[in-house]
N, C-alpha and C. Protein backbone atom coordinates (compact mmCIF):
# COMPACT_ATOMS: atom_id res chain seq x y z
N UNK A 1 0.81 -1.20 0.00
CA UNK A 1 0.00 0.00 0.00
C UNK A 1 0.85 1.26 0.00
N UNK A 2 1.70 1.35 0.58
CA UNK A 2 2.72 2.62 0.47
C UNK A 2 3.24 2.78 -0.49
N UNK A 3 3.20 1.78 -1.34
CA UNK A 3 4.04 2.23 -2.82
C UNK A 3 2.71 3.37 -3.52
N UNK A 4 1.79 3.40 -3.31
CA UNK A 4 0.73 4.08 -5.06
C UNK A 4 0.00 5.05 -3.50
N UNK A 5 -0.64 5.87 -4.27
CA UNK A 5 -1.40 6.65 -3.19
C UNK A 5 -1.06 8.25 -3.34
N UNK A 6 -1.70 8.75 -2.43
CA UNK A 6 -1.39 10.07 -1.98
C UNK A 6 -0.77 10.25 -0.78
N UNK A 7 -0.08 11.66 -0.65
CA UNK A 7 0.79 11.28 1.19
C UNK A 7 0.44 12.80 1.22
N UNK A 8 -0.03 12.60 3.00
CA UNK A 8 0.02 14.29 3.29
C UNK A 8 0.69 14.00 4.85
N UNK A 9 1.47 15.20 4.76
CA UNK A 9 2.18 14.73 6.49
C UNK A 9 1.11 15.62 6.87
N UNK A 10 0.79 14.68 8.53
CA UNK A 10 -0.43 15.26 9.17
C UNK A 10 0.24 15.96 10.77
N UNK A 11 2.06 15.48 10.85
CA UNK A 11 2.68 16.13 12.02
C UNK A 11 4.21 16.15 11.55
N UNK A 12 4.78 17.15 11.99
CA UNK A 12 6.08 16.96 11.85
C UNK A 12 6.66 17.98 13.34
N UNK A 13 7.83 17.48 13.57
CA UNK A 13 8.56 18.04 14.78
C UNK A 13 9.80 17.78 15.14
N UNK A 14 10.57 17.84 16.03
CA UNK A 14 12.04 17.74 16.14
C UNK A 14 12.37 16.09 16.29
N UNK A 15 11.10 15.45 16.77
CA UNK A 15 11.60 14.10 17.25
C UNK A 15 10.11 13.05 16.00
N UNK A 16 9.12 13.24 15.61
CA UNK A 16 8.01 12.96 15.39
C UNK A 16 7.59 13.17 13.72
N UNK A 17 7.17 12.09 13.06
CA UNK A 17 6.81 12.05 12.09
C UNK A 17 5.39 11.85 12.04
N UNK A 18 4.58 12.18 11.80
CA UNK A 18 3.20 11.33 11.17
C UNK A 18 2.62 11.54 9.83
N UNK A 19 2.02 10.70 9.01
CA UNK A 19 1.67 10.68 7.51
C UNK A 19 0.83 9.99 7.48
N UNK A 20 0.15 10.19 6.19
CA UNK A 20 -1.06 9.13 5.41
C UNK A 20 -0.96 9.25 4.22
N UNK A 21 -0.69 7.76 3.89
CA UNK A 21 -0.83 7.37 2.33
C UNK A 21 -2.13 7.34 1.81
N UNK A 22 -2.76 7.52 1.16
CA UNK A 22 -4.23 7.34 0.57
C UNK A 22 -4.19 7.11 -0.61
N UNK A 23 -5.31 6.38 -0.96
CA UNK A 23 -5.81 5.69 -2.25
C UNK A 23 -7.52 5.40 -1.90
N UNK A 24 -7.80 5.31 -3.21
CA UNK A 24 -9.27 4.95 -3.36
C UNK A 24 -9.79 3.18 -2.44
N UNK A 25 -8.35 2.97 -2.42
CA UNK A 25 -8.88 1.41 -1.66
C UNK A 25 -8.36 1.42 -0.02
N UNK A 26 -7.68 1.95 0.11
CA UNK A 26 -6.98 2.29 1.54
C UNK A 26 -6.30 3.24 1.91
N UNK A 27 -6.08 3.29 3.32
CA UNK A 27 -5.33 4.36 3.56
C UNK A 27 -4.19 3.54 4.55
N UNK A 28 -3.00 4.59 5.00
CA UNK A 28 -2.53 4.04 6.02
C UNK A 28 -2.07 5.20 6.60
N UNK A 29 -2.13 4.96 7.95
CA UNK A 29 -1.38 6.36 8.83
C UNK A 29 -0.13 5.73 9.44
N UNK A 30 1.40 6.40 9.20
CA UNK A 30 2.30 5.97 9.88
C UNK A 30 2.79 6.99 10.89
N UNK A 31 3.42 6.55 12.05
CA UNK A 31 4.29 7.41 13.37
C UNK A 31 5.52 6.36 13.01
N UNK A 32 6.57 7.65 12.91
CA UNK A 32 8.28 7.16 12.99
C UNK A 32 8.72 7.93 13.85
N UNK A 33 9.49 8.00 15.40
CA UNK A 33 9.80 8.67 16.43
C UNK A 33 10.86 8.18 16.58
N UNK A 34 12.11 9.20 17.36
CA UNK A 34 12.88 8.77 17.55
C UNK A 34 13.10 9.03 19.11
N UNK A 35 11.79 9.40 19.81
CA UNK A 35 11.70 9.46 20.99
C UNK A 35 10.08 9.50 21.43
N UNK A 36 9.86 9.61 22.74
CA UNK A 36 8.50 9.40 23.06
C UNK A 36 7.35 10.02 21.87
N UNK A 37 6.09 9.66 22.36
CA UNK A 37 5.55 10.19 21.20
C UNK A 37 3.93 10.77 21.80
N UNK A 38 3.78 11.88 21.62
CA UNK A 38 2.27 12.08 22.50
C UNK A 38 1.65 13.62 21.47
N UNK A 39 0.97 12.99 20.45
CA UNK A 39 0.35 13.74 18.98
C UNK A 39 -1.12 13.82 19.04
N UNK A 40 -1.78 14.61 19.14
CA UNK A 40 -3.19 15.10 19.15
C UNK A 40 -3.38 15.53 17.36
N UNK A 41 -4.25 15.04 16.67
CA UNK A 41 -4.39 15.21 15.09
C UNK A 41 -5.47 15.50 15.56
N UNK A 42 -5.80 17.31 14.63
CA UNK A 42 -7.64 17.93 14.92
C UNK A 42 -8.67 16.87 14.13
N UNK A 43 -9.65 16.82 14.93
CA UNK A 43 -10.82 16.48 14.41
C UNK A 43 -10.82 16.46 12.84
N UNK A 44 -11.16 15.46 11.85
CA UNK A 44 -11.55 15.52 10.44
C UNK A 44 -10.09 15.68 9.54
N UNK A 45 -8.79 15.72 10.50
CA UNK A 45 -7.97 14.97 9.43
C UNK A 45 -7.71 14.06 8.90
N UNK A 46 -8.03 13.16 9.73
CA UNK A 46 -7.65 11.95 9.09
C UNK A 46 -9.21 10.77 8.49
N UNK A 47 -9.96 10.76 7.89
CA UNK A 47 -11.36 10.10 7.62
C UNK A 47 -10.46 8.44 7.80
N UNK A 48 -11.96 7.99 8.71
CA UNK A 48 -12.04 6.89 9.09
C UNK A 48 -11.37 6.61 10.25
N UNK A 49 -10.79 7.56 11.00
CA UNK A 49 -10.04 7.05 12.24
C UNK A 49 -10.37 6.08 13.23
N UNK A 50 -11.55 5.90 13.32
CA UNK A 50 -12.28 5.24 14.38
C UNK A 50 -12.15 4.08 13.72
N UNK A 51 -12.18 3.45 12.83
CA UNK A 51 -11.93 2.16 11.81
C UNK A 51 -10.35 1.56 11.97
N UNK A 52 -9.24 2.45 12.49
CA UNK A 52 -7.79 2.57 12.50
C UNK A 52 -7.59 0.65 13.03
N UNK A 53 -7.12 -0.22 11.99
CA UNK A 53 -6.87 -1.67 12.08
C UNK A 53 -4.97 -1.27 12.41
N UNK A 54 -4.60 -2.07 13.45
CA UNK A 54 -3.16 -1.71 13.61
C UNK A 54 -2.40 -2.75 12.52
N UNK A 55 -1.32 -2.56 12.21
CA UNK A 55 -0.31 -3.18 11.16
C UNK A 55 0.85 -3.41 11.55
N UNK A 56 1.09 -2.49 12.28
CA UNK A 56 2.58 -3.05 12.94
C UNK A 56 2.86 -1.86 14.29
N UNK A 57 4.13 -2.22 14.80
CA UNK A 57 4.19 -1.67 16.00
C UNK A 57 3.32 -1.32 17.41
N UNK A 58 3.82 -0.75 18.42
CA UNK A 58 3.40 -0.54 19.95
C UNK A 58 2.40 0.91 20.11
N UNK A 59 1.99 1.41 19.59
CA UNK A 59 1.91 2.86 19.82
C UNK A 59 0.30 2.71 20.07
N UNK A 60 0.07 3.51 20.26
CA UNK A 60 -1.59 3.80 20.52
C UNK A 60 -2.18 4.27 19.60
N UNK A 61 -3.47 4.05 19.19
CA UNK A 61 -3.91 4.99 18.08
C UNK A 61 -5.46 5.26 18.61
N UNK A 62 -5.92 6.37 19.08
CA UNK A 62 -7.41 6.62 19.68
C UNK A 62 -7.63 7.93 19.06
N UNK A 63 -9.37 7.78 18.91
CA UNK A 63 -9.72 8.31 18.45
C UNK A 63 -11.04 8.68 19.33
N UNK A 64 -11.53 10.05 19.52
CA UNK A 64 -12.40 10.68 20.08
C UNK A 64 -13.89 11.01 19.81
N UNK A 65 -14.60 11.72 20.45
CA UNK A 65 -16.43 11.39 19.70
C UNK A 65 -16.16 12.61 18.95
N UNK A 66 -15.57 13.50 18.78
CA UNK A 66 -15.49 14.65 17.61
C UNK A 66 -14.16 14.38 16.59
N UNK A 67 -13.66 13.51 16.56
CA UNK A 67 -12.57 12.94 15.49
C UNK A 67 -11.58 13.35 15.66
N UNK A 68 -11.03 13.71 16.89
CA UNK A 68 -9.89 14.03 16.92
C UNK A 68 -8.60 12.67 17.27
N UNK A 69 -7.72 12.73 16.86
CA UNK A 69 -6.86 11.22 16.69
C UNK A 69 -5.75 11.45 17.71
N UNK A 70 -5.59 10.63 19.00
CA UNK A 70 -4.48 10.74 19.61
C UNK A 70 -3.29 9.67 19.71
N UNK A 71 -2.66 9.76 18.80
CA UNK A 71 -1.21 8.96 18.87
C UNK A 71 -0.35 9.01 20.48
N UNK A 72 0.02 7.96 20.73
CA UNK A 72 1.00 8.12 22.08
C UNK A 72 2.21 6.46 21.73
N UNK A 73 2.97 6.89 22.16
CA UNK A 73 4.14 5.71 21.90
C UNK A 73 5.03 6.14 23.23
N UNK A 74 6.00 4.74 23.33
CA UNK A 74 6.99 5.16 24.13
C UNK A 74 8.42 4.95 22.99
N UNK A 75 8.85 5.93 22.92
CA UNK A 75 9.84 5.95 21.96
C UNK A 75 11.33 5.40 22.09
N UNK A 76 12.04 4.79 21.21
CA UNK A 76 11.60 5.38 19.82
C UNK A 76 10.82 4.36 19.24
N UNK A 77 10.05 4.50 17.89
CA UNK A 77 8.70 3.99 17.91
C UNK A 77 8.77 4.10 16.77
N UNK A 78 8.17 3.18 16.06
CA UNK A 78 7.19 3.23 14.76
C UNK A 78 6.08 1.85 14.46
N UNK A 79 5.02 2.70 13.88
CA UNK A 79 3.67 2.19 13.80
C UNK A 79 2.87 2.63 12.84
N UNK A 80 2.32 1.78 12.80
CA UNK A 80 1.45 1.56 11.58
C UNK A 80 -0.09 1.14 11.48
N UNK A 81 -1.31 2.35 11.01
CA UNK A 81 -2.25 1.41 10.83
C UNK A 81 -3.02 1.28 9.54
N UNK A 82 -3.77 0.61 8.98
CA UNK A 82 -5.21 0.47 8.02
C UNK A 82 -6.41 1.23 8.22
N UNK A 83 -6.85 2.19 7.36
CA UNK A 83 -7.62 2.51 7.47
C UNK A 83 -8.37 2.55 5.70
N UNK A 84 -9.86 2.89 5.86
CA UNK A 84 -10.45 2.52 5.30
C UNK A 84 -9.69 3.49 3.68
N UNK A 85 -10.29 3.49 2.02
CA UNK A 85 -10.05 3.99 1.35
C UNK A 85 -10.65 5.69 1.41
N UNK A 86 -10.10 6.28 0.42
CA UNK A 86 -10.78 7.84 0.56
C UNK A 86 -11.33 7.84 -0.79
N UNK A 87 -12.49 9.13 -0.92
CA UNK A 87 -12.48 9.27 -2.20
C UNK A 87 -11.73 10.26 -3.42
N UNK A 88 -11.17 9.61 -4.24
CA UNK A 88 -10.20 10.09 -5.20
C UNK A 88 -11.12 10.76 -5.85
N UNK A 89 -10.35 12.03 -6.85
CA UNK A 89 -10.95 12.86 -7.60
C UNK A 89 -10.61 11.94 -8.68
N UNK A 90 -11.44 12.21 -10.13
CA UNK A 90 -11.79 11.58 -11.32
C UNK A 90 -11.00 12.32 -12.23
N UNK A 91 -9.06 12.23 -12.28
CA UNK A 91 -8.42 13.13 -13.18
C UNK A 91 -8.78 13.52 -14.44
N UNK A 92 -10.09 13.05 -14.79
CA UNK A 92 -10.76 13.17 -16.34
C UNK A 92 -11.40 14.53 -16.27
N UNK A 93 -12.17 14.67 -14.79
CA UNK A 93 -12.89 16.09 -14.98
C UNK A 93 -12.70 17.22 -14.63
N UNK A 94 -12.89 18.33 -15.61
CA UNK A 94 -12.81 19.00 -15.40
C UNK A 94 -12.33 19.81 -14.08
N UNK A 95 -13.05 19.56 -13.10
CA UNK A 95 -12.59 20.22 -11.85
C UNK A 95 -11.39 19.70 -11.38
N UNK A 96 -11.27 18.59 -11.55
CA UNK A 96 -9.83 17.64 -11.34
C UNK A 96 -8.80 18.80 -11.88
N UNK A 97 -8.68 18.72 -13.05
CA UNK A 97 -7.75 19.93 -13.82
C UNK A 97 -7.30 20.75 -13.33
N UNK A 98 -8.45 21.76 -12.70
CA UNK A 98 -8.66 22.60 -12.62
C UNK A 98 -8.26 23.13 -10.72
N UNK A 99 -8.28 21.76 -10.09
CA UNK A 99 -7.98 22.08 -8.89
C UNK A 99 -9.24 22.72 -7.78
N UNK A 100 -10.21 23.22 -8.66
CA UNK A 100 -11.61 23.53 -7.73
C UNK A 100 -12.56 21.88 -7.48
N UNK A 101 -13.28 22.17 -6.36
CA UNK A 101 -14.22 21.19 -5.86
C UNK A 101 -15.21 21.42 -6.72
């Protein structure tokens, strides 16, 4: 899954990575730390959080009744989870092109 997709970093910091690959069939959110790890992601970044299937590593992945996503690890750390697909824009149309919704 990390090879094809889209990536948006959703944290970055002196010690703390976080990202999501996306595609129309999945997503994945990764944490790479090279020390403890304690990340609050606002509400509605990440779709599907509450769905978050773990893949690898120790870290925590919770999610709140207004969508906010709290990562916690004891570092150094990396983790990995599944989450559901997003929906892709249709590079054929027009608005695709064009960059408007």
């Amino acid at each position: 899954m990390l090879g094809t997709g889209g990536l948006r970093w959703l944290h970055v910091d002196d010690d703390t990575v976080v990202f999501v690959r996306e595609s129309a069939d999945e997503s994945v959110v990764v944490v790479a730390s090279r020390a403890d790890v304690d990340v609050e992601l606002a509400p509605g970044l990440i779709a599907g959080g509450s769905d978050a299937d773990p893949l690898f590593g120790e870290a925590t992945f919770a999610t709140s009744d207004d969508g906010a996503v709290a990562i916690t690890a004891e570092g150094p750390a990396f983790a990995a989870w599944a989450l559901p697909g997003v929906r892709v824009p249709d590079p054929a149309s027009p608005a695709a092109a064009t960059g408007q919704r």
